[in-house]
N, C-alpha and C. Protein backbone atom coordinates (compact mmCIF):
# COMPACT_ATOMS: atom_id res chain seq x y z
N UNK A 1 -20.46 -12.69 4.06
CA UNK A 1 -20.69 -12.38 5.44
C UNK A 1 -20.60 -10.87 5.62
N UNK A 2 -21.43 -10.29 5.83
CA UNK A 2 -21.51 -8.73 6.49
C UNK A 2 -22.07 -8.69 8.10
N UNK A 3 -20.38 -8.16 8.75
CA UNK A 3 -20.99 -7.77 9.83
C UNK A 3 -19.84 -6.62 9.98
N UNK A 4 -19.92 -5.78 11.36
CA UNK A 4 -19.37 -4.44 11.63
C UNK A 4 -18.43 -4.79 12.53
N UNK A 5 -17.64 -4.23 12.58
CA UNK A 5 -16.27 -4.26 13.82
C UNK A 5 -15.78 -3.03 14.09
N UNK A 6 -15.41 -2.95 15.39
CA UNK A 6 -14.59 -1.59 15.60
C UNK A 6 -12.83 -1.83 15.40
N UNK A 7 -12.69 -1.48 14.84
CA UNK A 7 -10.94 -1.90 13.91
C UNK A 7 -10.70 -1.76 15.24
N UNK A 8 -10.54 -0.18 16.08
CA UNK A 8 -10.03 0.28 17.21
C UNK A 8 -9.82 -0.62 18.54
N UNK A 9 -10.92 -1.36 18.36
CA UNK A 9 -10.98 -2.22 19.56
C UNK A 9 -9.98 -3.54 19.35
N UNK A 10 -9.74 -4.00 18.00
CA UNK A 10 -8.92 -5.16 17.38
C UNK A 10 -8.08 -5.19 17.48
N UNK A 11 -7.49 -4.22 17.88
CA UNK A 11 -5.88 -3.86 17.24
C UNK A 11 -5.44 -3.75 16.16
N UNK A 12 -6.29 -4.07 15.07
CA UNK A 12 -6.03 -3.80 13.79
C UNK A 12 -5.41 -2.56 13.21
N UNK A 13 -4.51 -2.87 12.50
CA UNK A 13 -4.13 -1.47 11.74
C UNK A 13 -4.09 -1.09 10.48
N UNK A 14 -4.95 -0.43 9.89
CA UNK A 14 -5.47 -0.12 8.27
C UNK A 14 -4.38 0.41 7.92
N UNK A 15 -3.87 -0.05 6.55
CA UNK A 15 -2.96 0.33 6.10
C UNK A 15 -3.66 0.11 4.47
N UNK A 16 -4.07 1.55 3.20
CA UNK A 16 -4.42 1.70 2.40
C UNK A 16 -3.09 1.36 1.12
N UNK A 17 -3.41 0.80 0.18
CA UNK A 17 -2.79 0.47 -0.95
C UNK A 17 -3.15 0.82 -2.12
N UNK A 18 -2.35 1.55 -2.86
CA UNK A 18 -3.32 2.48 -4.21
C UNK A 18 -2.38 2.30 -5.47
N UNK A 19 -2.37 1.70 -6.84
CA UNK A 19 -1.24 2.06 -8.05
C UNK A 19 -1.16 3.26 -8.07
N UNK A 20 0.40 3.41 -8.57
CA UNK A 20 1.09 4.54 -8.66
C UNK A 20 1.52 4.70 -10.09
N UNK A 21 1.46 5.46 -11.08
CA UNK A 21 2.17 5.75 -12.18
C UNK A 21 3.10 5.76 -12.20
N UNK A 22 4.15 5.23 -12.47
CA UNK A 22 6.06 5.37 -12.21
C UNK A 22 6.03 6.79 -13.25
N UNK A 23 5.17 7.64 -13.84
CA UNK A 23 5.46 8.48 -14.64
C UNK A 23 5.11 9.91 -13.97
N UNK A 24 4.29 9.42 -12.84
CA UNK A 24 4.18 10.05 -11.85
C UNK A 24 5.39 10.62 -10.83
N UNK A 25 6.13 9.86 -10.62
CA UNK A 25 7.37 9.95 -9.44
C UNK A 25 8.56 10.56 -9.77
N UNK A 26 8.91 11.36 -8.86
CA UNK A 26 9.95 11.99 -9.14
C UNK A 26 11.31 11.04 -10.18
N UNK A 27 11.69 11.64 -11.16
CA UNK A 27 13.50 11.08 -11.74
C UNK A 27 14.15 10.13 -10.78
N UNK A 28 14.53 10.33 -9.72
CA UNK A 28 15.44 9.78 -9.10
C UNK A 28 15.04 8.57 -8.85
N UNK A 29 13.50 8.34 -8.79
CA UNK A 29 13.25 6.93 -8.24
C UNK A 29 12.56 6.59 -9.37
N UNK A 30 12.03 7.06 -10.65
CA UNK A 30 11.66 6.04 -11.97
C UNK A 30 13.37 5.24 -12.55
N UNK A 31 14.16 6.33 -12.19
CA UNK A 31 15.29 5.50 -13.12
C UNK A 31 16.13 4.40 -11.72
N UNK A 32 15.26 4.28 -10.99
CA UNK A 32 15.93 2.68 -10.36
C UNK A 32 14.90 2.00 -10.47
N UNK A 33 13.35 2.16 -10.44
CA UNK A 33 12.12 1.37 -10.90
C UNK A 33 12.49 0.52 -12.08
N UNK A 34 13.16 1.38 -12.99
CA UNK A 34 13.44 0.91 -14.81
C UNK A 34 11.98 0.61 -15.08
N UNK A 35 11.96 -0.19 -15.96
CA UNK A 35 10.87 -0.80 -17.20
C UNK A 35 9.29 -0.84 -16.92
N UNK A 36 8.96 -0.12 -15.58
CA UNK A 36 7.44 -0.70 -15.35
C UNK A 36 7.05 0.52 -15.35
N UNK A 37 5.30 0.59 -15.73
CA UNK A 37 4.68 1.48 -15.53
C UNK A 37 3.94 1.81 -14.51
N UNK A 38 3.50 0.91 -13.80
CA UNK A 38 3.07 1.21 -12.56
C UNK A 38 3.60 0.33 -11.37
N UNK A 39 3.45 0.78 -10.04
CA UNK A 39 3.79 -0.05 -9.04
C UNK A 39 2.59 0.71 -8.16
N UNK A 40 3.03 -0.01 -6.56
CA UNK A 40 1.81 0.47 -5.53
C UNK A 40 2.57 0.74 -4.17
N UNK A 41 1.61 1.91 -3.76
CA UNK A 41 2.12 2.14 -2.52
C UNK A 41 1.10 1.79 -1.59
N UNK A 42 2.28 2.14 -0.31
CA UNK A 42 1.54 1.38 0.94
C UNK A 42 1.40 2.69 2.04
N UNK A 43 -0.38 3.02 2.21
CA UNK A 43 0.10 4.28 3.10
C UNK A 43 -0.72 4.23 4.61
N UNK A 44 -0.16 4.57 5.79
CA UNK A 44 -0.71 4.45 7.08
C UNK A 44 -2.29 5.38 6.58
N UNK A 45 -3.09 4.91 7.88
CA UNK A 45 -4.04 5.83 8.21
C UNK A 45 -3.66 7.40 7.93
N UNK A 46 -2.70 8.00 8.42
CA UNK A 46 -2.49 9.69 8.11
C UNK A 46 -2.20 9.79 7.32
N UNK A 47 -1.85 9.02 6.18
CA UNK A 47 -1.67 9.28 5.01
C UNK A 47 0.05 9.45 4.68
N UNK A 48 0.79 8.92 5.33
CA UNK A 48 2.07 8.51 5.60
C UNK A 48 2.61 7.52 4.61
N UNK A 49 3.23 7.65 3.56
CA UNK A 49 3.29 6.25 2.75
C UNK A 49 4.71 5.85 3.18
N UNK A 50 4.58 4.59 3.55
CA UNK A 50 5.17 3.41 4.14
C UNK A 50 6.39 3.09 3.02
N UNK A 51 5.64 2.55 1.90
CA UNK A 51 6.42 1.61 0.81
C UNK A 51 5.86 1.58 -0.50
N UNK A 52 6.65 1.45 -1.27
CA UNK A 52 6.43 1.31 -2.49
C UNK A 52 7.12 0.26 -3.60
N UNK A 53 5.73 -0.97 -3.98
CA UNK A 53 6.49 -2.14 -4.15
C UNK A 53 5.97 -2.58 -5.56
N UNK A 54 6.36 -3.37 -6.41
CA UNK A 54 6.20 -3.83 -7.40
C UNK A 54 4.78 -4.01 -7.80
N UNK A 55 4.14 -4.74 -7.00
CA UNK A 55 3.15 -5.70 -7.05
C UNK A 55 1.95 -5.17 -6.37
N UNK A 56 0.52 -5.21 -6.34
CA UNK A 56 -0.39 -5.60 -5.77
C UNK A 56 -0.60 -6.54 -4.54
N UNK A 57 -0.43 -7.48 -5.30
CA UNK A 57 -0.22 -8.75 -4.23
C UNK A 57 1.10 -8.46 -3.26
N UNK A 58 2.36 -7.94 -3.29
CA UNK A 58 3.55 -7.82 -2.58
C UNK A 58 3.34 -6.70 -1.64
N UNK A 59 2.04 -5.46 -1.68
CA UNK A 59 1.95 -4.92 -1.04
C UNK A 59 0.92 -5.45 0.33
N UNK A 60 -0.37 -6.44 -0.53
CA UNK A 60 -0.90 -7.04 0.79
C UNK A 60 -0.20 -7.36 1.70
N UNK A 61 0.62 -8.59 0.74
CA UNK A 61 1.79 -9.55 1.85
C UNK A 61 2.33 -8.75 2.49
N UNK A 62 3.14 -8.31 2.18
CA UNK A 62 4.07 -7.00 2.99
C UNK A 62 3.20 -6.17 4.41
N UNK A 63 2.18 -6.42 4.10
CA UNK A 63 1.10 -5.28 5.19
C UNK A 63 0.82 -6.46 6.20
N UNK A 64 0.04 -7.49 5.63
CA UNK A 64 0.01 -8.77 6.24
C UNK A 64 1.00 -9.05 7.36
N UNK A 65 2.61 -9.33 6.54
CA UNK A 65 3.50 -9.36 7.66
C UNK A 65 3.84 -8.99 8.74
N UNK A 66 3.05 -7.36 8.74
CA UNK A 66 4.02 -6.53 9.87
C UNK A 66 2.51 -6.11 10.33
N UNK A 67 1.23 -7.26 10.15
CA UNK A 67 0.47 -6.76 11.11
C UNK A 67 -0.75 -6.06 11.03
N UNK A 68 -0.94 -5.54 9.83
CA UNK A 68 -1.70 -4.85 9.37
C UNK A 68 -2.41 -5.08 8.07
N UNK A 69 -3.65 -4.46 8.03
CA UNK A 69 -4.66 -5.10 7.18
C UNK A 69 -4.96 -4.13 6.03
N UNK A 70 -4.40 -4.93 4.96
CA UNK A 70 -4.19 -3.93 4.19
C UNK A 70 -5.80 -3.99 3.05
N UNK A 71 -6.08 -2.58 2.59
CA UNK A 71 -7.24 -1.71 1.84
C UNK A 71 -7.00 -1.27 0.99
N UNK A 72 -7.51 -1.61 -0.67
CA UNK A 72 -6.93 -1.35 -1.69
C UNK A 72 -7.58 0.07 -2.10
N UNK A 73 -7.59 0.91 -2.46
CA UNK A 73 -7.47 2.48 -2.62
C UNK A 73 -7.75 2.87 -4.18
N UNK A 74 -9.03 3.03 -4.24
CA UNK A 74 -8.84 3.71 -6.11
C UNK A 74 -8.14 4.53 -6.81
């Protein structure tokens, strides 16, 4: 199905989701991550990141919950 919507008018709220390198992130937060190499963050429209969670899937859900429609991010 392709059709167009104005998010604005929905109330919808885009919230982008992108993997993160844990080799990437500052010390303080790889050594409570421990053993994984990547995880994903969760970032508002301004580019505000929200959260940062294990999973792919835990970041939809998580966006899902509180409302917002989450956009996976290359």
């Amino acid at each position: 199905m392709n059709s167009q919507r104005d998010i604005k008018t929905t109330g919808e709220r885009i919230v982008y989701v992108k993997p993160v390198a844990v080799a990437d992130l500052p010390a303080e937060l790889r050594d409570q991550i421990g053993d994984v190499a990547m995880i994903y963050a969760v970032h508002a429209e301004n580019g505000e990141q929200l959260a940062l969670v294990a999973s792919r899937g835990l970041a939809f859900a998580l966006a899902r919950q509180h409302d917002m429609v989450p956009v996976t991010v290359h």
